[in-house]
PDB file of N, CA and C in Angstrom:
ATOM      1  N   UNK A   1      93.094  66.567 126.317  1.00  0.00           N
ATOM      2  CA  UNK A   1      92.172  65.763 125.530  1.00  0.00           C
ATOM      3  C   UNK A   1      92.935  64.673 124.780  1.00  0.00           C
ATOM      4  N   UNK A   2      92.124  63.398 124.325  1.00  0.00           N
ATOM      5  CA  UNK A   2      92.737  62.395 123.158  1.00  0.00           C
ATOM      6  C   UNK A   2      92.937  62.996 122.212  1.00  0.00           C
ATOM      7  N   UNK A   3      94.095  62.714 121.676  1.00  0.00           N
ATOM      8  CA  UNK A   3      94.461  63.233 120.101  1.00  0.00           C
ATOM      9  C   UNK A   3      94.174  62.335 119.683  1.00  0.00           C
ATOM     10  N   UNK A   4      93.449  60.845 119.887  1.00  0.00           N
ATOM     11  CA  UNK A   4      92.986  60.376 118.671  1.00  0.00           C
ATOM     12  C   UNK A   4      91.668  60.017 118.836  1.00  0.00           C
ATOM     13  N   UNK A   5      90.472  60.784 119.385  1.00  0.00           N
ATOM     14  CA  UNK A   5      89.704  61.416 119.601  1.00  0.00           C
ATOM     15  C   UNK A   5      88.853  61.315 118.031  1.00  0.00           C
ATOM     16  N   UNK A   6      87.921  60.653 117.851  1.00  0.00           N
ATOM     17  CA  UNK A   6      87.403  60.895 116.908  1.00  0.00           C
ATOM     18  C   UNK A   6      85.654  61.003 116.722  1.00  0.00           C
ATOM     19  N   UNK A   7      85.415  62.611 116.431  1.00  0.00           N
ATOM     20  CA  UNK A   7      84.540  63.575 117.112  1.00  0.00           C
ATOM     21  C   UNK A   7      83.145  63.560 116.068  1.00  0.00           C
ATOM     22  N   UNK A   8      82.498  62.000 116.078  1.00  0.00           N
ATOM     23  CA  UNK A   8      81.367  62.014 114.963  1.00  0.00           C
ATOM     24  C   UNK A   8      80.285  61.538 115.362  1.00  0.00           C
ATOM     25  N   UNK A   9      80.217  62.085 116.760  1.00  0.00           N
ATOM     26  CA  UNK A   9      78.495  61.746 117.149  1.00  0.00           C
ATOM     27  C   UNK A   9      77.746  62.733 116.900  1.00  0.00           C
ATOM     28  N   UNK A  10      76.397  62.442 117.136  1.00  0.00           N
ATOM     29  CA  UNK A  10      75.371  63.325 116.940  1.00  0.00           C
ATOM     30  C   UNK A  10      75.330  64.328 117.793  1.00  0.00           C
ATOM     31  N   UNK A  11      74.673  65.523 117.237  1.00  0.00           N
ATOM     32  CA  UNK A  11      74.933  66.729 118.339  1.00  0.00           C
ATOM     33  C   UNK A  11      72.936  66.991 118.500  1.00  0.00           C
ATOM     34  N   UNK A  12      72.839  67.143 120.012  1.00  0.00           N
ATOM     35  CA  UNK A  12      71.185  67.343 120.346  1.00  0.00           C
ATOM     36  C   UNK A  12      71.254  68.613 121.066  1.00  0.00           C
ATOM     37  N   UNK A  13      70.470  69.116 121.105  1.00  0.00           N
ATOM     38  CA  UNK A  13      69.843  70.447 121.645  1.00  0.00           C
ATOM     39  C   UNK A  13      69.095  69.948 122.709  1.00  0.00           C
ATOM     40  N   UNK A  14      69.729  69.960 123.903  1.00  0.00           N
ATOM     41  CA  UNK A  14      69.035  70.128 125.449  1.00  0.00           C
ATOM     42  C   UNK A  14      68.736  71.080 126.028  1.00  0.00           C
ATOM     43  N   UNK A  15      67.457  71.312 126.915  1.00  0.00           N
ATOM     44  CA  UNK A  15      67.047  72.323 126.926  1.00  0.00           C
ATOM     45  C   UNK A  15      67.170  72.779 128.059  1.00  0.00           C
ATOM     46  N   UNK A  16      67.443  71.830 129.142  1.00  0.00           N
ATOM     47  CA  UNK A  16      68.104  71.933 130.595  1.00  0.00           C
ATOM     48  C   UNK A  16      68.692  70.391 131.008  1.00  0.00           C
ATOM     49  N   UNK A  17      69.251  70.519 132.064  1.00  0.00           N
ATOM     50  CA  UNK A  17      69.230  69.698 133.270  1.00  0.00           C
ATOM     51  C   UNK A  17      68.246  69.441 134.678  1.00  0.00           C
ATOM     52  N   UNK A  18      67.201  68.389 133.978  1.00  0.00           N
ATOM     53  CA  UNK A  18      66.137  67.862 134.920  1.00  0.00           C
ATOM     54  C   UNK A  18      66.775  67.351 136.305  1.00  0.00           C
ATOM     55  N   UNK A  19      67.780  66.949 136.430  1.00  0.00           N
ATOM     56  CA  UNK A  19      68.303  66.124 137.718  1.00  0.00           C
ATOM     57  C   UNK A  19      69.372  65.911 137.465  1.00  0.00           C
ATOM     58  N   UNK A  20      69.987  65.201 138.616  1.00  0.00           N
ATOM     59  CA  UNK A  20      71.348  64.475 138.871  1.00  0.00           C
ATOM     60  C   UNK A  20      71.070  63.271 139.541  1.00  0.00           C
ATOM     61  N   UNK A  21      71.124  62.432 139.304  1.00  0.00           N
ATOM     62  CA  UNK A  21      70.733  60.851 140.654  1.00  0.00           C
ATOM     63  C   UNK A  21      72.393  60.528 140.637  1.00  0.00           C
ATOM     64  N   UNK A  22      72.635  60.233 142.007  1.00  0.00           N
ATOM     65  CA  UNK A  22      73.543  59.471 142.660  1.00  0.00           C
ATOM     66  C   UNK A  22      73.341  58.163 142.211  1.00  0.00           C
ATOM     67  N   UNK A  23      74.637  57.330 141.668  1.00  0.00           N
ATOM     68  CA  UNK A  23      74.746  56.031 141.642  1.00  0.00           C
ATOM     69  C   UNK A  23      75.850  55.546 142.407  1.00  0.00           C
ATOM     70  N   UNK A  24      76.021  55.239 143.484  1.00  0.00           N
ATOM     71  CA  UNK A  24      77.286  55.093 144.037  1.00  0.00           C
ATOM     72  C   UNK A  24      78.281  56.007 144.619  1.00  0.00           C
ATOM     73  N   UNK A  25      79.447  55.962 144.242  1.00  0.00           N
ATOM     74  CA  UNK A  25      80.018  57.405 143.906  1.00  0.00           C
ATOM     75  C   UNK A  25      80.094  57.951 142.271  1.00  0.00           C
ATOM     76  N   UNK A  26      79.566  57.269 141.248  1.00  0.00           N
ATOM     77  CA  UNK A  26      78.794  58.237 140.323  1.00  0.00           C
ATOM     78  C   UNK A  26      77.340  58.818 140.091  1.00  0.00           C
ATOM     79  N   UNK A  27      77.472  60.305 139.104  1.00  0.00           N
ATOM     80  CA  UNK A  27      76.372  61.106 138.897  1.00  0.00           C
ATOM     81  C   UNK A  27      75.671  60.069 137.730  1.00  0.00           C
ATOM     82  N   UNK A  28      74.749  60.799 137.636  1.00  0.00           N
ATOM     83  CA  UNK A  28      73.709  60.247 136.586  1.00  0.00           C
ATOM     84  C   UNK A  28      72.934  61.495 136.183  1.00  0.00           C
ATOM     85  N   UNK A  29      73.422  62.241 135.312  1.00  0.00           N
ATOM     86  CA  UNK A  29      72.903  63.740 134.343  1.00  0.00           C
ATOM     87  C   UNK A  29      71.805  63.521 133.819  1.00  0.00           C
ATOM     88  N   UNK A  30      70.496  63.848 133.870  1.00  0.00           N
ATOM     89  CA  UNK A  30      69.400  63.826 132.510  1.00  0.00           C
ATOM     90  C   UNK A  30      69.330  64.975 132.166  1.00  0.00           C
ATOM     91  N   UNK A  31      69.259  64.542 131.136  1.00  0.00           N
ATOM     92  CA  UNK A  31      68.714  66.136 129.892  1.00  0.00           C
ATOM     93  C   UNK A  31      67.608  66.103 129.355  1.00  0.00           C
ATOM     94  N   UNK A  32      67.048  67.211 129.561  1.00  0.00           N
ATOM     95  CA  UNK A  32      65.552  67.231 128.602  1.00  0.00           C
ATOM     96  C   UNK A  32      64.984  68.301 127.632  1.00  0.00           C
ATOM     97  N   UNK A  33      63.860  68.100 127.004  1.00  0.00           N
ATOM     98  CA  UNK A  33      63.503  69.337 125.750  1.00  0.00           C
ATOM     99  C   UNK A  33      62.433  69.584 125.871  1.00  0.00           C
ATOM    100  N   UNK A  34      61.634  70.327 125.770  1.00  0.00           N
ATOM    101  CA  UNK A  34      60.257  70.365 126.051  1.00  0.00           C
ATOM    102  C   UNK A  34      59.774  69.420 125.313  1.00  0.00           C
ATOM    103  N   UNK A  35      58.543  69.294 125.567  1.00  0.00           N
ATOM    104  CA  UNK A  35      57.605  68.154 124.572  1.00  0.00           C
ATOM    105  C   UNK A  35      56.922  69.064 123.681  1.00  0.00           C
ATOM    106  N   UNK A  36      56.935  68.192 122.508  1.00  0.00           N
ATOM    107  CA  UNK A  36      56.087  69.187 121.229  1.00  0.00           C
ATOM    108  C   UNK A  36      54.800  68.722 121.539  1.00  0.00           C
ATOM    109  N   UNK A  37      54.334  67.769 122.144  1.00  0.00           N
ATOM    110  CA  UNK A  37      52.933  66.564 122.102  1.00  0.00           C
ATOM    111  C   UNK A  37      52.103  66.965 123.210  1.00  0.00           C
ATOM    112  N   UNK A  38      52.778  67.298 124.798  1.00  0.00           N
ATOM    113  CA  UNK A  38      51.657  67.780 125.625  1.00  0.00           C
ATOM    114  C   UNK A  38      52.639  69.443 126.446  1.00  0.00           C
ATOM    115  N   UNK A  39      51.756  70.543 126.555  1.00  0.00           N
ATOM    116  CA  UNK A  39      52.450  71.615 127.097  1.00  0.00           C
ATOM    117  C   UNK A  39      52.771  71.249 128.305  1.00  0.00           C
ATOM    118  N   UNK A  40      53.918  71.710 129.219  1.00  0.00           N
ATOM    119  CA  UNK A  40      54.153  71.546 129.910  1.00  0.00           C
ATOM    120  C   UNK A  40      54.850  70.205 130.465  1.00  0.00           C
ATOM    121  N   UNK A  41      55.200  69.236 129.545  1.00  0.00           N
ATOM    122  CA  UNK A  41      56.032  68.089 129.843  1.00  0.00           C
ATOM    123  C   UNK A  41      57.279  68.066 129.437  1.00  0.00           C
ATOM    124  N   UNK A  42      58.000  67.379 129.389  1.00  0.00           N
ATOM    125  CA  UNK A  42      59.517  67.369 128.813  1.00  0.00           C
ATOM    126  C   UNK A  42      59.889  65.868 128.621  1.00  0.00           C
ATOM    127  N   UNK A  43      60.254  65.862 127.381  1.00  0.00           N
ATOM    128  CA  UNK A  43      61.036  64.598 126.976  1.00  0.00           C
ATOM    129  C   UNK A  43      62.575  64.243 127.091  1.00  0.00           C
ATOM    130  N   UNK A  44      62.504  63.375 127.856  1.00  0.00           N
ATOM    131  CA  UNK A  44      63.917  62.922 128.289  1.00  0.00           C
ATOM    132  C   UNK A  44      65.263  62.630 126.853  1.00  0.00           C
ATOM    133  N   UNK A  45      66.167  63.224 127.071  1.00  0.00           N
ATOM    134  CA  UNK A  45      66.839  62.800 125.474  1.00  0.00           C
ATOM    135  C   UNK A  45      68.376  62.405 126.045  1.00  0.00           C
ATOM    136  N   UNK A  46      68.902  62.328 126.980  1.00  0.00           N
ATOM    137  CA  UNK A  46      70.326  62.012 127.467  1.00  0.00           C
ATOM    138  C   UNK A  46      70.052  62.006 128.892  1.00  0.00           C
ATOM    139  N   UNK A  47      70.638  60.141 128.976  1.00  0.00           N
ATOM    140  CA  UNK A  47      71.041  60.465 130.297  1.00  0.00           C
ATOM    141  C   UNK A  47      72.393  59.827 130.318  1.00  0.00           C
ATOM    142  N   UNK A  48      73.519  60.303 131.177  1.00  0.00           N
ATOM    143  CA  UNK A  48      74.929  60.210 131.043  1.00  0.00           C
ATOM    144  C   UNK A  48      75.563  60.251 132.368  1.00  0.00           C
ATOM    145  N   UNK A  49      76.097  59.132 132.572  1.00  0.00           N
ATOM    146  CA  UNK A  49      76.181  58.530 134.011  1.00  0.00           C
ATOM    147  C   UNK A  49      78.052  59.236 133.607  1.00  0.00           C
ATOM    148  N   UNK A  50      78.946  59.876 134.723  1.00  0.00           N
ATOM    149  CA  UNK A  50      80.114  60.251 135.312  1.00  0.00           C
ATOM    150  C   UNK A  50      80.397  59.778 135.996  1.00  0.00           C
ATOM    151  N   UNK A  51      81.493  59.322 136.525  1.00  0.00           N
ATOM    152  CA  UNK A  51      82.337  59.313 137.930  1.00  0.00           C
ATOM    153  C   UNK A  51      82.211  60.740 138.356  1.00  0.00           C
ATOM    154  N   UNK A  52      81.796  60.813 140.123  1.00  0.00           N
ATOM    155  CA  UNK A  52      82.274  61.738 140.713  1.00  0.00           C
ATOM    156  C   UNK A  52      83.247  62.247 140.513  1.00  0.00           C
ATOM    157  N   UNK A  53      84.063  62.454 140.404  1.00  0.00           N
ATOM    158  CA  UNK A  53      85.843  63.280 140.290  1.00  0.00           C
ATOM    159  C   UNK A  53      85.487  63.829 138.931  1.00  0.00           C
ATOM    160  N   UNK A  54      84.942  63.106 138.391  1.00  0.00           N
ATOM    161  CA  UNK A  54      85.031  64.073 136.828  1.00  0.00           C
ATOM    162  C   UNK A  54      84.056  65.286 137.109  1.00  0.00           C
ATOM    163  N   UNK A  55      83.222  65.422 137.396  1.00  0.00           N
ATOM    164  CA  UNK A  55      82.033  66.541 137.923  1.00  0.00           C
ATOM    165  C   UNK A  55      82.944  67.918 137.878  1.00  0.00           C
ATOM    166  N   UNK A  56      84.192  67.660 138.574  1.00  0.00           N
ATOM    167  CA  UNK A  56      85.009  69.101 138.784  1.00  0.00           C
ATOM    168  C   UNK A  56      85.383  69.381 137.683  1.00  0.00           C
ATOM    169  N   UNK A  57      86.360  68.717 136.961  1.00  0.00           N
ATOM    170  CA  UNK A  57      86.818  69.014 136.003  1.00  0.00           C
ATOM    171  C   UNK A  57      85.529  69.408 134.939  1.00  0.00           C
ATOM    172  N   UNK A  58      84.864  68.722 134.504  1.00  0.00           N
ATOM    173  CA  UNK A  58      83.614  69.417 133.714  1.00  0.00           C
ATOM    174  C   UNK A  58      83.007  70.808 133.683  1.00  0.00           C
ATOM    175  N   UNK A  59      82.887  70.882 135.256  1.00  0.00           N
ATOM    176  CA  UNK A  59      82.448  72.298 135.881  1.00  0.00           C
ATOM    177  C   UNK A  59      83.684  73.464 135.794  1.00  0.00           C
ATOM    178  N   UNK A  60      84.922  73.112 135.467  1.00  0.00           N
ATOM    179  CA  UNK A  60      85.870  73.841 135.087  1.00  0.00           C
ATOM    180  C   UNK A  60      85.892  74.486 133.459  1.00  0.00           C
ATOM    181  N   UNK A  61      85.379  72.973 132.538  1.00  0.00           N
ATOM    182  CA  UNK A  61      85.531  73.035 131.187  1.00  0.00           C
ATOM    183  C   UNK A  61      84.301  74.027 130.969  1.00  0.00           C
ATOM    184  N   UNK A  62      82.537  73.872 131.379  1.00  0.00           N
ATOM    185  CA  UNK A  62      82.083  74.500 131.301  1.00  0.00           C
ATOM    186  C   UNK A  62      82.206  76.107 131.446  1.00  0.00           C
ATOM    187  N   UNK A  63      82.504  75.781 132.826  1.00  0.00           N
ATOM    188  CA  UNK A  63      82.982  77.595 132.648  1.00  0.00           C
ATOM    189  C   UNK A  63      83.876  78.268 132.262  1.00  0.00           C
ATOM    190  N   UNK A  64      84.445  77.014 131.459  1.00  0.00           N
ATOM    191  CA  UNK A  64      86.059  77.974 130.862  1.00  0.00           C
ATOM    192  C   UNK A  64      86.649  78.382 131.368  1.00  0.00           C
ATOM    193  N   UNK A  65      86.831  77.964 132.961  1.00  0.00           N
ATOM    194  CA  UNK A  65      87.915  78.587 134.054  1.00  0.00           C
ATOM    195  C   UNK A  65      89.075  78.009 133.719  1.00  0.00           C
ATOM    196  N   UNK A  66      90.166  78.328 134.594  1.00  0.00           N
ATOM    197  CA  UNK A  66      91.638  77.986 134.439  1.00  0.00           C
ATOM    198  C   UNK A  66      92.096  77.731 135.753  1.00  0.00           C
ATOM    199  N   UNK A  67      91.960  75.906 136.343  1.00  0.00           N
ATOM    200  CA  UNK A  67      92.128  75.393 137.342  1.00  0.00           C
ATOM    201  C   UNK A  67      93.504  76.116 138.523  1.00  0.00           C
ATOM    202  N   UNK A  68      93.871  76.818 137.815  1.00  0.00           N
ATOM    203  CA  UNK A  68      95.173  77.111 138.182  1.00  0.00           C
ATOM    204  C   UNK A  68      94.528  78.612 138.938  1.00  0.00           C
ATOM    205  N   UNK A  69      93.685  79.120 138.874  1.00  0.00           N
ATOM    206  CA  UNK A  69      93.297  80.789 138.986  1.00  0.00           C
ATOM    207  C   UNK A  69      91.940  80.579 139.859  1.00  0.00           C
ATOM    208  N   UNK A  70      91.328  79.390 139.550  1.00  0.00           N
ATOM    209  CA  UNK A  70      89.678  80.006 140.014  1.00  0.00           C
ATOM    210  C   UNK A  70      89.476  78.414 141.250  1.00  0.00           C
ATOM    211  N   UNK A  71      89.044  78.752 142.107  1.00  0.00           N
ATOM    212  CA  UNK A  71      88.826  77.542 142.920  1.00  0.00           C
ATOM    213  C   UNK A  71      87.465  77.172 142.796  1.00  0.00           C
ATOM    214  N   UNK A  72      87.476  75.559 143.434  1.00  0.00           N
ATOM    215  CA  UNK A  72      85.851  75.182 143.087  1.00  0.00           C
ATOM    216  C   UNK A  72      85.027  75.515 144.500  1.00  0.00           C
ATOM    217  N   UNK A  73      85.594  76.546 145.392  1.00  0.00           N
ATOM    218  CA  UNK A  73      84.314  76.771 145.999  1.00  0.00           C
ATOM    219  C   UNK A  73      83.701  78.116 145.027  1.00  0.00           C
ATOM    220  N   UNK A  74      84.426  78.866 144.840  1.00  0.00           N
ATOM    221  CA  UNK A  74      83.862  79.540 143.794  1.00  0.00           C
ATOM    222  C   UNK A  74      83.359  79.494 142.889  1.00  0.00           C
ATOM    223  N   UNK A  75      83.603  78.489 142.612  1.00  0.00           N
ATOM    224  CA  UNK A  75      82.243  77.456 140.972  1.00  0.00           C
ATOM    225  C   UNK A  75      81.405  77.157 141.761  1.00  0.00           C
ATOM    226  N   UNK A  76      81.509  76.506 143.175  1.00  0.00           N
ATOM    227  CA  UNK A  76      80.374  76.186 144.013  1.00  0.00           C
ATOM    228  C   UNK A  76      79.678  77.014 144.220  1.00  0.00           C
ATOM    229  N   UNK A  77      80.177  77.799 144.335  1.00  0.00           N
ATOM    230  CA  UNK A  77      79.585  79.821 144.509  1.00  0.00           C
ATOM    231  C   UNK A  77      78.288  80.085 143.706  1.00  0.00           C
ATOM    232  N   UNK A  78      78.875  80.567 142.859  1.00  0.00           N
ATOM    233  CA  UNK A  78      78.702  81.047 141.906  1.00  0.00           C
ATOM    234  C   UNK A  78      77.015  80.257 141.011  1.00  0.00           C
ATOM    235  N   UNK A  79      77.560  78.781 141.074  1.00  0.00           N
ATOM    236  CA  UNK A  79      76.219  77.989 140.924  1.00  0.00           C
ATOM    237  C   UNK A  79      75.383  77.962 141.853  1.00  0.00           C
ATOM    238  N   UNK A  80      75.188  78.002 143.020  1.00  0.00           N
ATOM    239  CA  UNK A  80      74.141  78.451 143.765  1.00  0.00           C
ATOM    240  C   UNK A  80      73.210  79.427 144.090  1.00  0.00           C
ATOM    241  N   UNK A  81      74.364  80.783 143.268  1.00  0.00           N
ATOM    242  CA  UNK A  81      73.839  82.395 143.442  1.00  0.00           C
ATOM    243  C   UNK A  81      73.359  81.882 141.899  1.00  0.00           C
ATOM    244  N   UNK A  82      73.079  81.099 140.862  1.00  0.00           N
ATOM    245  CA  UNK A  82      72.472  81.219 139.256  1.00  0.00           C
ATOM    246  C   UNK A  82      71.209  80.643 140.151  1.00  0.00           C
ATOM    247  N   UNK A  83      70.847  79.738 140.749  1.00  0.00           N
ATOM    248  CA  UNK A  83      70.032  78.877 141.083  1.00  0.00           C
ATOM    249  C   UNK A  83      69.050  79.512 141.631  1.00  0.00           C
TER     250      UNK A  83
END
C-alpha cells in the first residue's frame, strides 16, 4: 500500500454487487442498497471503473488470501460454488 495514503473519504454501506460492465479491458463495479421509496428496487450508490489486472489482486485482498499459498483458479472456484 501508499504510505502516504491519506484515508478520509466517506464510508457507504452497499448492499451488493448489481453488475460488472466491461469497458475495454476495464471492469465497471456497481453497487447498490435497497430503496427506502419503492419495495423491491435498488438505488445505485458506487460505480467504480478498475483495470482488469487489478480484479486479481482485489479478489486476493478480499479474501484475505496469501498470493503466495492460494491460486486464482481457486478464488475462481470457490466464487462460483457462493453463486
Amino acid at each position: 500500500m501508499n504510505e502516504r495514503l491519506i484515508d478520509n473519504a466517506c464510508e457507504i454501506y452497499c448492499h451488493r454487487i448489481a453488475r460488472i460492465d466491461a469497458l475495454g479491458p476495464n471492469r465497471r463495479i456497481i453497487f447498490t442498497v435497497p430503496s427506502i421509496d419503492c419495495d423491491g428496487y435498488e438505488n445505485v450508490v458506487v460505480k467504480l471503473i478498475l483495470p482488469a489486472e487489478l480484479l486479481w489482486t482485489l479478489a486476493y485482498m478480499a479474501a484475505g488470501a496469501d498470493r503466495k499459498t492460494i491460486s486464482p483458479e481457486l478464488i475462481a472456484h470457490e466464487t462460483q460454488t457462493a453463486n
